[in-house]
C-alpha atoms as a PDB file:
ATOM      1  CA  UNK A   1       0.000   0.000   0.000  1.00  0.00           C
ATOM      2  CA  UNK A   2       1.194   3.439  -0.998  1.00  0.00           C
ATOM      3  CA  UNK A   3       2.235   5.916   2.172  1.00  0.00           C
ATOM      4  CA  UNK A   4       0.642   9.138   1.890  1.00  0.00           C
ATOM      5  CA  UNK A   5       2.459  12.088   2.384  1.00  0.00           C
ATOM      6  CA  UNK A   6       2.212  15.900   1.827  1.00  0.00           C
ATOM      7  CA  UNK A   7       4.594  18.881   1.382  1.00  0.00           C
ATOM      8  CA  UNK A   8       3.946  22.095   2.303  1.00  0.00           C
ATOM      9  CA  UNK A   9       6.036  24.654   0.256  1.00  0.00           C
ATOM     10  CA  UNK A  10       7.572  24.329  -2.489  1.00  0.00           C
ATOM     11  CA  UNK A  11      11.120  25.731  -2.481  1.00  0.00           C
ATOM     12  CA  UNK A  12      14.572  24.271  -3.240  1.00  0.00           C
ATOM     13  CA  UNK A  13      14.347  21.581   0.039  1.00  0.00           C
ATOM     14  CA  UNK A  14       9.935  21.228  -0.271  1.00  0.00           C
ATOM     15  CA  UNK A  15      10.491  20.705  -3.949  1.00  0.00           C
ATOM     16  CA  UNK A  16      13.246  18.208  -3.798  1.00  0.00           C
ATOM     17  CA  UNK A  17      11.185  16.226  -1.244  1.00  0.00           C
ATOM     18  CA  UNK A  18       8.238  15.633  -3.226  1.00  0.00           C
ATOM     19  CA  UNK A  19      10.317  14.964  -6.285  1.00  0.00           C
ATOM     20  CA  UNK A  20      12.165  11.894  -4.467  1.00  0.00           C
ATOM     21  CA  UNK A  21       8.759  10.709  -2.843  1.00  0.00           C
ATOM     22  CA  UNK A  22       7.117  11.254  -6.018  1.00  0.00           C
ATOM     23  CA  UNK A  23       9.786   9.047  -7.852  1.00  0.00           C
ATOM     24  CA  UNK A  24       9.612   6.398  -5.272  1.00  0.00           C
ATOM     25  CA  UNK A  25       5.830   5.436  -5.786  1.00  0.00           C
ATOM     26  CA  UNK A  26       4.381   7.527  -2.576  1.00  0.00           C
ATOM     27  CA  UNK A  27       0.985   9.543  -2.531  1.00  0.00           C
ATOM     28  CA  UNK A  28       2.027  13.457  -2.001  1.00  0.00           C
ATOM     29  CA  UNK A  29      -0.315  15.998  -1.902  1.00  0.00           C
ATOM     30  CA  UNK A  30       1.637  19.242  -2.769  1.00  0.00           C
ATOM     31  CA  UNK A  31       0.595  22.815  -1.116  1.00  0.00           C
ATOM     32  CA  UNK A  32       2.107  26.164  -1.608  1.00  0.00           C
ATOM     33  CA  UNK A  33       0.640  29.515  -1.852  1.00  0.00           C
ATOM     34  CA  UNK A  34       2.469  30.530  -5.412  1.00  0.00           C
ATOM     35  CA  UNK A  35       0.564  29.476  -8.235  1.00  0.00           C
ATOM     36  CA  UNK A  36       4.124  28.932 -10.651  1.00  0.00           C
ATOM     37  CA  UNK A  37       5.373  26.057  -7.815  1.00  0.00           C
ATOM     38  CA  UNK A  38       2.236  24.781  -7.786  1.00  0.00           C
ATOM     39  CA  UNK A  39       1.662  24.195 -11.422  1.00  0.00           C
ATOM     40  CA  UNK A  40       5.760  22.998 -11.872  1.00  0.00           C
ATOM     41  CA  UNK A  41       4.490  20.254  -9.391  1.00  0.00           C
ATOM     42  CA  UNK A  42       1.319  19.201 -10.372  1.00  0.00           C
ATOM     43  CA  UNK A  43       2.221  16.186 -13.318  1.00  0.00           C
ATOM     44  CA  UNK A  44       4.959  15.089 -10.727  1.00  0.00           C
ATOM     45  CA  UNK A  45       2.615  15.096  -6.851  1.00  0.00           C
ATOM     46  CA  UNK A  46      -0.226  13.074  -7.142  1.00  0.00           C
ATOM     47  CA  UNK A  47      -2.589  16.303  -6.193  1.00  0.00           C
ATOM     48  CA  UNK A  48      -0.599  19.742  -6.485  1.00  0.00           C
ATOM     49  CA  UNK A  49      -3.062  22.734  -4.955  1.00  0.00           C
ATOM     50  CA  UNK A  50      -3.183  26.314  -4.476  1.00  0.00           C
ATOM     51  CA  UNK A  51      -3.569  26.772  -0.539  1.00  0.00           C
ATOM     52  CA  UNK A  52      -2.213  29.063   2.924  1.00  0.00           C
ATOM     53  CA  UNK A  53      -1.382  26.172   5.383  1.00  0.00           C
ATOM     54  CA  UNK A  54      -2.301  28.473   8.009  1.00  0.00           C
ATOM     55  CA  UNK A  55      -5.887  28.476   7.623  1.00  0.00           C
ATOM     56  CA  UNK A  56      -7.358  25.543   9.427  1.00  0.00           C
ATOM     57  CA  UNK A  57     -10.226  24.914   7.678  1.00  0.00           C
ATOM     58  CA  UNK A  58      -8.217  24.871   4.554  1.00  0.00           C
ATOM     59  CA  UNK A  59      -6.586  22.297   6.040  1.00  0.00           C
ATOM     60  CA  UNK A  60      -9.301  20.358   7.031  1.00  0.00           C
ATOM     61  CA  UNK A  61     -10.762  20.497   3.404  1.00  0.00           C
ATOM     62  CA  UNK A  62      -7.934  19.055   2.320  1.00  0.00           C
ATOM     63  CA  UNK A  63      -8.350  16.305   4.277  1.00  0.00           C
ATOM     64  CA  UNK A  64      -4.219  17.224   6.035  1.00  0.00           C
ATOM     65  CA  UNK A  65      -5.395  15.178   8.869  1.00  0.00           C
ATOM     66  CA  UNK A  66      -5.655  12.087   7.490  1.00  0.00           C
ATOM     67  CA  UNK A  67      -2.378  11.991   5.742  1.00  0.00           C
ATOM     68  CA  UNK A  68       0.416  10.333   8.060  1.00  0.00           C
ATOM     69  CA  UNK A  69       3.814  12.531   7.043  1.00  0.00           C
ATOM     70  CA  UNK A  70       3.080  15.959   6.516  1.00  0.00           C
ATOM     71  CA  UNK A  71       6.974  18.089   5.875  1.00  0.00           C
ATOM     72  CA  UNK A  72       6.421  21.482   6.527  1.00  0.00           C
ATOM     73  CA  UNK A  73       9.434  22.924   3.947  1.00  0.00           C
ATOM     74  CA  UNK A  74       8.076  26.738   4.098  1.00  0.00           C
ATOM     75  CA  UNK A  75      11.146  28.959   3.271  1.00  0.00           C
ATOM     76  CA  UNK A  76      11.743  32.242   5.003  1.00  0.00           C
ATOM     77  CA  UNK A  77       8.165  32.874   6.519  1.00  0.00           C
ATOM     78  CA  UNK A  78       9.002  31.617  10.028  1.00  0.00           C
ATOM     79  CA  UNK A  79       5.698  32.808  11.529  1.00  0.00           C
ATOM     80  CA  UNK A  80       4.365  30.406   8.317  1.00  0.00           C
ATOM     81  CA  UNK A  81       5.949  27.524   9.645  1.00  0.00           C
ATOM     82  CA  UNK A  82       5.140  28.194  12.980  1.00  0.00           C
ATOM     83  CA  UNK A  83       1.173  28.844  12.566  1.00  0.00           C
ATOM     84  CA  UNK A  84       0.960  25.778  10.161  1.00  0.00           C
ATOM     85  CA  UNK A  85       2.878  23.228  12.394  1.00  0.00           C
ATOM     86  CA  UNK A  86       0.239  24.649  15.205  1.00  0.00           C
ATOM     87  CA  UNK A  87      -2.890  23.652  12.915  1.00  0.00           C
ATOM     88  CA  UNK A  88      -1.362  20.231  12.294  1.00  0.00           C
ATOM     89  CA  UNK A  89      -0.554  19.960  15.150  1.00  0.00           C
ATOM     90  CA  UNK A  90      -4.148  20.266  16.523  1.00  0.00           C
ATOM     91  CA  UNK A  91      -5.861  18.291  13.515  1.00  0.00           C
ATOM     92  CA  UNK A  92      -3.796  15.596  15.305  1.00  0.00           C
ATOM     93  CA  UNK A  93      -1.462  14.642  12.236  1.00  0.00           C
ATOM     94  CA  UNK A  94       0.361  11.654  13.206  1.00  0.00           C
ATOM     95  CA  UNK A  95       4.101  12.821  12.238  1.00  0.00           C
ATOM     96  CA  UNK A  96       4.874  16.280  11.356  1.00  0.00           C
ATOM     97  CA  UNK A  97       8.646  17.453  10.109  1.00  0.00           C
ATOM     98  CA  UNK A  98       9.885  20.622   9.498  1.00  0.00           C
ATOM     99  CA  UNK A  99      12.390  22.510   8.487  1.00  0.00           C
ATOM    100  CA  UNK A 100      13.739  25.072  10.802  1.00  0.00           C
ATOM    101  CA  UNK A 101      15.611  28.657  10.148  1.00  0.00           C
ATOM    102  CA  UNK A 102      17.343  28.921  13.249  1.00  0.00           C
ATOM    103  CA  UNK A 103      18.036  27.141  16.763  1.00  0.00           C
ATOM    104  CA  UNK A 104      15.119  29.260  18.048  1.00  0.00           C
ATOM    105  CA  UNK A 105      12.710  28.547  15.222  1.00  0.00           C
ATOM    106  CA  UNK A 106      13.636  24.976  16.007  1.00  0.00           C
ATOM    107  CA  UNK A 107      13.174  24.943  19.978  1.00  0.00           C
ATOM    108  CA  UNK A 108       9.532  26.507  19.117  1.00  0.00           C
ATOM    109  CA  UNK A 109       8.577  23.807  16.910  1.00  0.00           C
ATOM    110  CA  UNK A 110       9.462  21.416  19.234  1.00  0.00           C
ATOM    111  CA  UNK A 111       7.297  22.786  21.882  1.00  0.00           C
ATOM    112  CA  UNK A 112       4.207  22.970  19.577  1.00  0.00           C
ATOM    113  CA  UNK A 113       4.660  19.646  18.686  1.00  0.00           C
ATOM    114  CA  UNK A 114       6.641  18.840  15.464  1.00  0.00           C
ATOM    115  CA  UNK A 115       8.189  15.383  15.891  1.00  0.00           C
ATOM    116  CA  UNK A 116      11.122  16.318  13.712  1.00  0.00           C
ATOM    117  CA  UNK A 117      12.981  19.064  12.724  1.00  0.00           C
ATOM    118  CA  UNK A 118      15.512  19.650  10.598  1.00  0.00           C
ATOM    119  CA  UNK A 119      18.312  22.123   8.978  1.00  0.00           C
ATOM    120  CA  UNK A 120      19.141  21.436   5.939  1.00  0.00           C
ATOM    121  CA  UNK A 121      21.129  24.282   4.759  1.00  0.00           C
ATOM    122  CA  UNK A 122      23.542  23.530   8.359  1.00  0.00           C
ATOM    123  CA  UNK A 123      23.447  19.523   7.830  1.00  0.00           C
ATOM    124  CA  UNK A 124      24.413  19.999   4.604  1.00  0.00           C
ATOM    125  CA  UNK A 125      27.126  22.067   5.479  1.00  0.00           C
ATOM    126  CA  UNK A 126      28.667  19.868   7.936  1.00  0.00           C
ATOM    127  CA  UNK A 127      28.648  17.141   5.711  1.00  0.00           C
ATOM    128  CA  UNK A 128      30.501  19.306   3.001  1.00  0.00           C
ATOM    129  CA  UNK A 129      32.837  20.489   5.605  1.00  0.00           C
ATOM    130  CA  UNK A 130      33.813  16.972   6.760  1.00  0.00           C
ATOM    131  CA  UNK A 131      34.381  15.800   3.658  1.00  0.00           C
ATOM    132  CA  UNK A 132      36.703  18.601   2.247  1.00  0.00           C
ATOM    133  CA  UNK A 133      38.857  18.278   5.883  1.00  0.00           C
ATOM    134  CA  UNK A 134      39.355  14.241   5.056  1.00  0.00           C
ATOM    135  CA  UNK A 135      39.556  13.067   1.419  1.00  0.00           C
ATOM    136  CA  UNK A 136      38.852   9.037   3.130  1.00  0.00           C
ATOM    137  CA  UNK A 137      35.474  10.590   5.093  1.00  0.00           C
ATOM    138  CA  UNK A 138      32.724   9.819   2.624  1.00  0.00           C
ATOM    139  CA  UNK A 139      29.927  11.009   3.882  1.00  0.00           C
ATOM    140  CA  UNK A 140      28.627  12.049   7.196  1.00  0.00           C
ATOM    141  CA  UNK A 141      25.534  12.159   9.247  1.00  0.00           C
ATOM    142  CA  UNK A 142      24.601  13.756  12.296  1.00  0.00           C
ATOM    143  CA  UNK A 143      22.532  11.540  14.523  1.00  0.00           C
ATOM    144  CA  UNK A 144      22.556  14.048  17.349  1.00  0.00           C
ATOM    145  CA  UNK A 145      24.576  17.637  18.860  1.00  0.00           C
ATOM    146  CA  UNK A 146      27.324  15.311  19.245  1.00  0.00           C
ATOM    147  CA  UNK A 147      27.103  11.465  17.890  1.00  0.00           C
ATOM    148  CA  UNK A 148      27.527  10.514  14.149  1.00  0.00           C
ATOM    149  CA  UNK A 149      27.650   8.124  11.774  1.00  0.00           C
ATOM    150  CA  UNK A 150      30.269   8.412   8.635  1.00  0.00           C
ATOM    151  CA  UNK A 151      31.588   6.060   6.050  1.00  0.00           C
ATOM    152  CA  UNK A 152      35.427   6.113   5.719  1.00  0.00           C
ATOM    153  CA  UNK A 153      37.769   4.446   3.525  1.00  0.00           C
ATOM    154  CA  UNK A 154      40.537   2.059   4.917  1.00  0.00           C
ATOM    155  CA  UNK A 155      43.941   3.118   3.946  1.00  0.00           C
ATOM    156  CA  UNK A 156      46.955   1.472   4.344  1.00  0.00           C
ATOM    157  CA  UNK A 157      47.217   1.514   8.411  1.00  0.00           C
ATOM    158  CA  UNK A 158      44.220  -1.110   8.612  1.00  0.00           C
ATOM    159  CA  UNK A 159      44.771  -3.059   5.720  1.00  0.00           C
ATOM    160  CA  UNK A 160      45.009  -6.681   6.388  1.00  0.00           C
ATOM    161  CA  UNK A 161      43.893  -6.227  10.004  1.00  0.00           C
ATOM    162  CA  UNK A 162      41.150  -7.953  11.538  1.00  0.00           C
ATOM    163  CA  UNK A 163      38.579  -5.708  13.777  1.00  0.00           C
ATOM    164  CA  UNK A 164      40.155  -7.860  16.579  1.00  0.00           C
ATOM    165  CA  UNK A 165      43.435  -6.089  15.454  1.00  0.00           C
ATOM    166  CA  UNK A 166      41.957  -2.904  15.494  1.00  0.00           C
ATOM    167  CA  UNK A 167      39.764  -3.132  18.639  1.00  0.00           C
ATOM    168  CA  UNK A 168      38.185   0.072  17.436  1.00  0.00           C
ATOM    169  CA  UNK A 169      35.685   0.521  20.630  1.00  0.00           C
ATOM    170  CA  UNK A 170      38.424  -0.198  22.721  1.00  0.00           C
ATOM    171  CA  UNK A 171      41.174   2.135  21.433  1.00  0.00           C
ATOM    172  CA  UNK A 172      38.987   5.216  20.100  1.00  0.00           C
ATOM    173  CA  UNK A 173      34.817   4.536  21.620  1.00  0.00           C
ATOM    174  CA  UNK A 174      33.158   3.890  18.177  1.00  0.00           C
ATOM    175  CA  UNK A 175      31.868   1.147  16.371  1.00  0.00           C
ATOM    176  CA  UNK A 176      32.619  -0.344  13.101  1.00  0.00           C
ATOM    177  CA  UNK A 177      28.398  -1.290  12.352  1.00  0.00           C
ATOM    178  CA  UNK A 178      29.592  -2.549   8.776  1.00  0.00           C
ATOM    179  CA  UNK A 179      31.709  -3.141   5.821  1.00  0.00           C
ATOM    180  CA  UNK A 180      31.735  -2.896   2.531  1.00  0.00           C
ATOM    181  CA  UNK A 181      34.089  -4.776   0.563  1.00  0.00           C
ATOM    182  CA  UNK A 182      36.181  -2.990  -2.347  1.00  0.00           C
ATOM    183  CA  UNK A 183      36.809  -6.321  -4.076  1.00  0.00           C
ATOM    184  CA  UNK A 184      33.470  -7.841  -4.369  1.00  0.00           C
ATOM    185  CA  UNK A 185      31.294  -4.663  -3.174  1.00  0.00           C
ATOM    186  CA  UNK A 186      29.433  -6.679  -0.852  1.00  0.00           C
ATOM    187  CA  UNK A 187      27.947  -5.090   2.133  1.00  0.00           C
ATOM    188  CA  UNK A 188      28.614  -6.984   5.950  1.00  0.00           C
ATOM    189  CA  UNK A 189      26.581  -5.892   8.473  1.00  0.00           C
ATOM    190  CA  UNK A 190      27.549  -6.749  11.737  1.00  0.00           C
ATOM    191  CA  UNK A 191      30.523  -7.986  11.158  1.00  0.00           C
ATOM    192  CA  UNK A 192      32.205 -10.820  12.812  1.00  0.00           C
ATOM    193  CA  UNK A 193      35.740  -9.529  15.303  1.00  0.00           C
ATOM    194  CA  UNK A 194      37.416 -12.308  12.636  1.00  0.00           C
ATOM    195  CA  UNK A 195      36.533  -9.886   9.567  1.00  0.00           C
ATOM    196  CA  UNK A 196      39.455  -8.493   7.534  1.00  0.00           C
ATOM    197  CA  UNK A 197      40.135  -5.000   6.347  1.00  0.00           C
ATOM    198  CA  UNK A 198      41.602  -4.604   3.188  1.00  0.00           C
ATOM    199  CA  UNK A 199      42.337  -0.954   1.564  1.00  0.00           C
ATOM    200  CA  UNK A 200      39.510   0.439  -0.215  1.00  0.00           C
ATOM    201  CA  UNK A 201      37.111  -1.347   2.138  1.00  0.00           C
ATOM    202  CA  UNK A 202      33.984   1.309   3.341  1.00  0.00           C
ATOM    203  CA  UNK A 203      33.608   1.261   6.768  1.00  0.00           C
ATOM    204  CA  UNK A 204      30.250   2.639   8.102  1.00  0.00           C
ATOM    205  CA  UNK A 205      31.506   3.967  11.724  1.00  0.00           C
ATOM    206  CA  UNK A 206      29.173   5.401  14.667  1.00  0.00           C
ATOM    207  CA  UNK A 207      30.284   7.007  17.522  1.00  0.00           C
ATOM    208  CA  UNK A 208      30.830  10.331  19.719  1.00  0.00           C
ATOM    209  CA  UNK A 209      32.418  12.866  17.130  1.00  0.00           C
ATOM    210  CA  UNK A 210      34.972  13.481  19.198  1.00  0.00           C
ATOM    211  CA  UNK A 211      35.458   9.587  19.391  1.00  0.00           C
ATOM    212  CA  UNK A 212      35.360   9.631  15.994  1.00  0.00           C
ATOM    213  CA  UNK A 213      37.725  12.681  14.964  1.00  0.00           C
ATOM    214  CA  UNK A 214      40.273  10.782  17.259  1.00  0.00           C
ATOM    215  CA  UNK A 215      39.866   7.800  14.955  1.00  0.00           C
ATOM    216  CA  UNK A 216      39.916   9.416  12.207  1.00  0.00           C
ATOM    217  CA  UNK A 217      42.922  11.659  12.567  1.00  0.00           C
ATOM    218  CA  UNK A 218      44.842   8.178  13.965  1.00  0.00           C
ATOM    219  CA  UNK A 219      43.803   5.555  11.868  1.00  0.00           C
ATOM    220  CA  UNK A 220      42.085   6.955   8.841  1.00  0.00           C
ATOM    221  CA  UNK A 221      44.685   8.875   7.097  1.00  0.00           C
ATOM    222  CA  UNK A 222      45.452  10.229   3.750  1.00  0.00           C
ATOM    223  CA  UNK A 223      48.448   7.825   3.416  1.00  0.00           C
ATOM    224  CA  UNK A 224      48.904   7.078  -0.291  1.00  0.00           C
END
């Protein structure tokens, strides 16, 4: 059965959202108050409308409440976001996201009830940011103010090692949760304290970021 979902605004981070939903198979109901985002959306959303979130009984016409995700992605109008997370709130949506401007945008939504927030423009920086400092640091996700999870790329200090060898949680707090091997690009999760490393090998690493900074700056070096 087909999740339902439905983005409100239709910006750079809305628009992207119900593109990838869209693509995936997923009911979206797209809202914004501009009739040119609207009509860009309306052969990709399943039901693209002309609407002001913060009206309630807009809302309620629209049937919001009975969709399960609702992503409130309104861009620069923080009273917007506010007002509309309030209305969904109340309908009783069962999960709301939304994407904050600030830390004080965010700390208001999350006392008015959004069960997610999040910052795109700063998540995306940090991720940008970690991967220019360290050419082996793939990617990386924040999981909270301070825990992540990053893939890195073995070089030569762990190949042929075993995570036995490398006692990882021991040595630096963080956990190697998988491996994916450069040779046959098969993916171990979980892997056995027997498992080899071998250079080119894509860890997937969680941890403290300090844990992990200490890890990387020991054992994850540019070393070619």
């Amino acid at each position: 059965m087909k999740r339902e979902f439905a983005v409100i605004g239709l910006g750079r981070f809305g628009g992207s959202i119900c593109r990838e939903l869209s693509e995936e198979g997923m009911e979206v109901l797209a809202i914004d108050l501009a009739e040119d985002k609207v009509n860009e959306f309306k052969n990709i959303a399943s039901h693209a409308v002309i609407a002001d979130a913060t009206d309630e009984k807009v809302l309620k016409e629209l049937g919001v409440r009975n969709i399960e995700h609702v992503i409130v992605a309104i861009g620069d109008n923080i009273q917007a976001s506010i007002l509309t997370t309030l209305m969904l709130t109340e309908l009783g949506v069962k999960k709301i996201t939304v994407k904050a401007q600030n830390d004080y945008h965010e700390k208001i939504l999350n006392k008015i009830g959004a069960d997610q927030v999040v910052h795109p423009e700063r998540d995306m920086g940090k991720r940008i940011a970690h991967n220019i400092i360290s050419n082996n640091i793939l990617d990386h996700l924040e999981l909270s103010d301070d825990h992540s999870i990053v893939e890195v790329k073995a070089g030569t200090k762990m190949s042929g090692k075993t995570l036995v060898d490398l006692d990882v949680r021991a040595n630096y707090g963080c956990n190697i949760v998988a491996i994916k091997q450069e040779h046959n690009k098969q993916i171990n999760v979980s892997p056995m304290a027997t498992e080899m490393i071998n250079k080119g090998d894509i860890l997937i690493v969680i941890g403290a970021d300090k844990d992990i900074s200490r890890f990387e700056k020991q054992l994850v070096v540019d070393d070619d």
